[in-house]
Protein backbone atom coordinates (compact mmCIF):
# COMPACT_ATOMS: atom_id res chain seq x y z
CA UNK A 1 109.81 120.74 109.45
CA UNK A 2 108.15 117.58 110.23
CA UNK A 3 107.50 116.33 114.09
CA UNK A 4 110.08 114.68 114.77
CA UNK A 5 108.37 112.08 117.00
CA UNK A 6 107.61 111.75 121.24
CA UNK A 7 110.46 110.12 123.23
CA UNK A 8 110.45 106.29 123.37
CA UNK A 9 107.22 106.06 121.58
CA UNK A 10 106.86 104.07 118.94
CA UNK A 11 107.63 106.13 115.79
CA UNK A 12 107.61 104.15 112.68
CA UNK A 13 106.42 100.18 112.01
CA UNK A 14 107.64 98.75 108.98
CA UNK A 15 105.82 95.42 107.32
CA UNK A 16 107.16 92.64 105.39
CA UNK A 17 105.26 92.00 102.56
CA UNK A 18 105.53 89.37 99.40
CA UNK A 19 103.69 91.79 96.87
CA UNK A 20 104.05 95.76 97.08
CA UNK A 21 100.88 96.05 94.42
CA UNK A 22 98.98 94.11 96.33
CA UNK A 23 100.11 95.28 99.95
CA UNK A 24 99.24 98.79 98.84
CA UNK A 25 95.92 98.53 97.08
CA UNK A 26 95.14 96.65 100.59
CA UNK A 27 96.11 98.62 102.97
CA UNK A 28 94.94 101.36 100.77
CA UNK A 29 91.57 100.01 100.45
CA UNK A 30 91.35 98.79 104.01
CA UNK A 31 92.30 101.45 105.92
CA UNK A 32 92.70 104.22 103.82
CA UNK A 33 96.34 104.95 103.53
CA UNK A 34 98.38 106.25 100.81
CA UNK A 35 102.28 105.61 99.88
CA UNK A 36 105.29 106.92 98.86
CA UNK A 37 106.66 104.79 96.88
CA UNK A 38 110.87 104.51 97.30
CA UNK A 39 111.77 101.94 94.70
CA UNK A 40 110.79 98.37 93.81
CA UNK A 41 111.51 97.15 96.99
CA UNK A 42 109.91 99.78 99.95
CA UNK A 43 106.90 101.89 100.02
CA UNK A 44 106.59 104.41 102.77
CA UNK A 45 103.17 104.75 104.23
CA UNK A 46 101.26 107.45 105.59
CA UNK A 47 97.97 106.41 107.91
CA UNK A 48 96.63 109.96 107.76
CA UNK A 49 95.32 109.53 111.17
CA UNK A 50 98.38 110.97 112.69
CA UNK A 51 98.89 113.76 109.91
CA UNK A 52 100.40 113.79 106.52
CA UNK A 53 103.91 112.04 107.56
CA UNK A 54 104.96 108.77 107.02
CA UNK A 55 104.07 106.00 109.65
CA UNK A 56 106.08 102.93 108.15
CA UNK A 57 106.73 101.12 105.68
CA UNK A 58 106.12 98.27 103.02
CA UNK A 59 109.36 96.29 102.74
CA UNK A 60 109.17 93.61 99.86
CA UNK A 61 110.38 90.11 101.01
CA UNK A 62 110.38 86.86 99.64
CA UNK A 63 108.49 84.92 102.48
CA UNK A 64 106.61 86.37 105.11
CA UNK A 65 107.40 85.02 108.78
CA UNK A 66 104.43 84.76 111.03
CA UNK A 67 104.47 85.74 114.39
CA UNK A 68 106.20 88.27 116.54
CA UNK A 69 104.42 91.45 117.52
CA UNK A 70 100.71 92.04 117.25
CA UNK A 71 100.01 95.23 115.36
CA UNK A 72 97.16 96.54 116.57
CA UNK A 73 94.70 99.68 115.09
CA UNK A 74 92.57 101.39 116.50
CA UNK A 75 88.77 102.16 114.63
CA UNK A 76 85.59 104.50 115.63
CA UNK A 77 83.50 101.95 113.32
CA UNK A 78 84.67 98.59 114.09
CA UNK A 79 82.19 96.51 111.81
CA UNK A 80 82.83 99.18 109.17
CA UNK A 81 86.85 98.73 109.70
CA UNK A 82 85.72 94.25 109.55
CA UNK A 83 84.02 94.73 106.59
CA UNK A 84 86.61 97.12 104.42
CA UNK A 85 89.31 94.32 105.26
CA UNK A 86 87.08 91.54 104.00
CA UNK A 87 86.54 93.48 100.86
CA UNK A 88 90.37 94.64 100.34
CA UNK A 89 91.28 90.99 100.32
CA UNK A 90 92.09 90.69 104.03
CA UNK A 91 91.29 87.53 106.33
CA UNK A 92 89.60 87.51 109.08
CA UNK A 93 91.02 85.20 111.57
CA UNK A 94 89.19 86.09 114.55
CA UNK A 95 85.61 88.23 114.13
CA UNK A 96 84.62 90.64 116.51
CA UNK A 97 84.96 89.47 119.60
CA UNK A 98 84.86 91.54 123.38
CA UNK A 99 88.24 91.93 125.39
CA UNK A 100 88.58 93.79 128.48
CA UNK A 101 88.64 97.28 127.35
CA UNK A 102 86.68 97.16 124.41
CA UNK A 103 86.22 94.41 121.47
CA UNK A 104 88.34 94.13 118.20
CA UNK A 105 88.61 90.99 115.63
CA UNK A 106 91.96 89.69 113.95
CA UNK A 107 93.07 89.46 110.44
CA UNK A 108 95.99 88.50 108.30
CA UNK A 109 96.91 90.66 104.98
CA UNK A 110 97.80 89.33 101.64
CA UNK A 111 101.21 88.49 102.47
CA UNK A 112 100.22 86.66 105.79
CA UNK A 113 101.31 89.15 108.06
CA UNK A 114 98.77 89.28 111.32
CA UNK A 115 97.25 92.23 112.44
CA UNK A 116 94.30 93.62 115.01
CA UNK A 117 91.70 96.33 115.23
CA UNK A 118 90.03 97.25 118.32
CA UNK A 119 87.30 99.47 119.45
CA UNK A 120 86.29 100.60 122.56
């Protein structure tokens, strides 16, 4: 049976996004997840860090609304995690810069949705 999850954490995140091909070979490129794939219109994800079961999920939209909640990731190789978005077709709206407790750099996927990485 799968874990069913810790009390009151956060258990799954669902994303908007405008494109489900291009979401996935994103994320998939960027950070290495893989999907389960629902119908045309929502794509389960699974971030592998936390085991083989599902984190979220892709949910197609027609418009992405900026703002809200910061996602934020966590990465072992920061530049390495900077790099992989640039090259998956992410943007990078703030590099690598130092916060208290570490450093991390901003980005926005393909379908404009706005997302962190830190390091410590």
């Amino acid at each position: 049976m799968a874990n069913p999850g810790v009390h009151h954490a956060i258990d799954y995140l669902e994303l908007s996004v405008t494109d489900m091909e291009e979401a996935t070979a994103f994320y998939g490129a960027a950070f290495g997840w893989s999907f389960n794939a629902y119908g045309p219109g929502y794509t389960g994800f699974v971030d592998h860090a936390r085991g083989e079961r599902e984190a979220g999920g892709l949910r197609l939209v027609d418009a992405v609304t900026t703002g809200g909640p910061l996602v934020v990731l966590y990465s072992t190789d920061l530049e390495a995690s900077e790099a992989a978005v640039r090259a998956a077709g992410g943007v990078i709206t703030k590099p690598i810069f130092t916060f208290p407790g570490g450093r991390r750099f901003e980005l926005r996927d393909p379908s404009g949705n706005a997302l962190a990485v830190w390091s410590q």
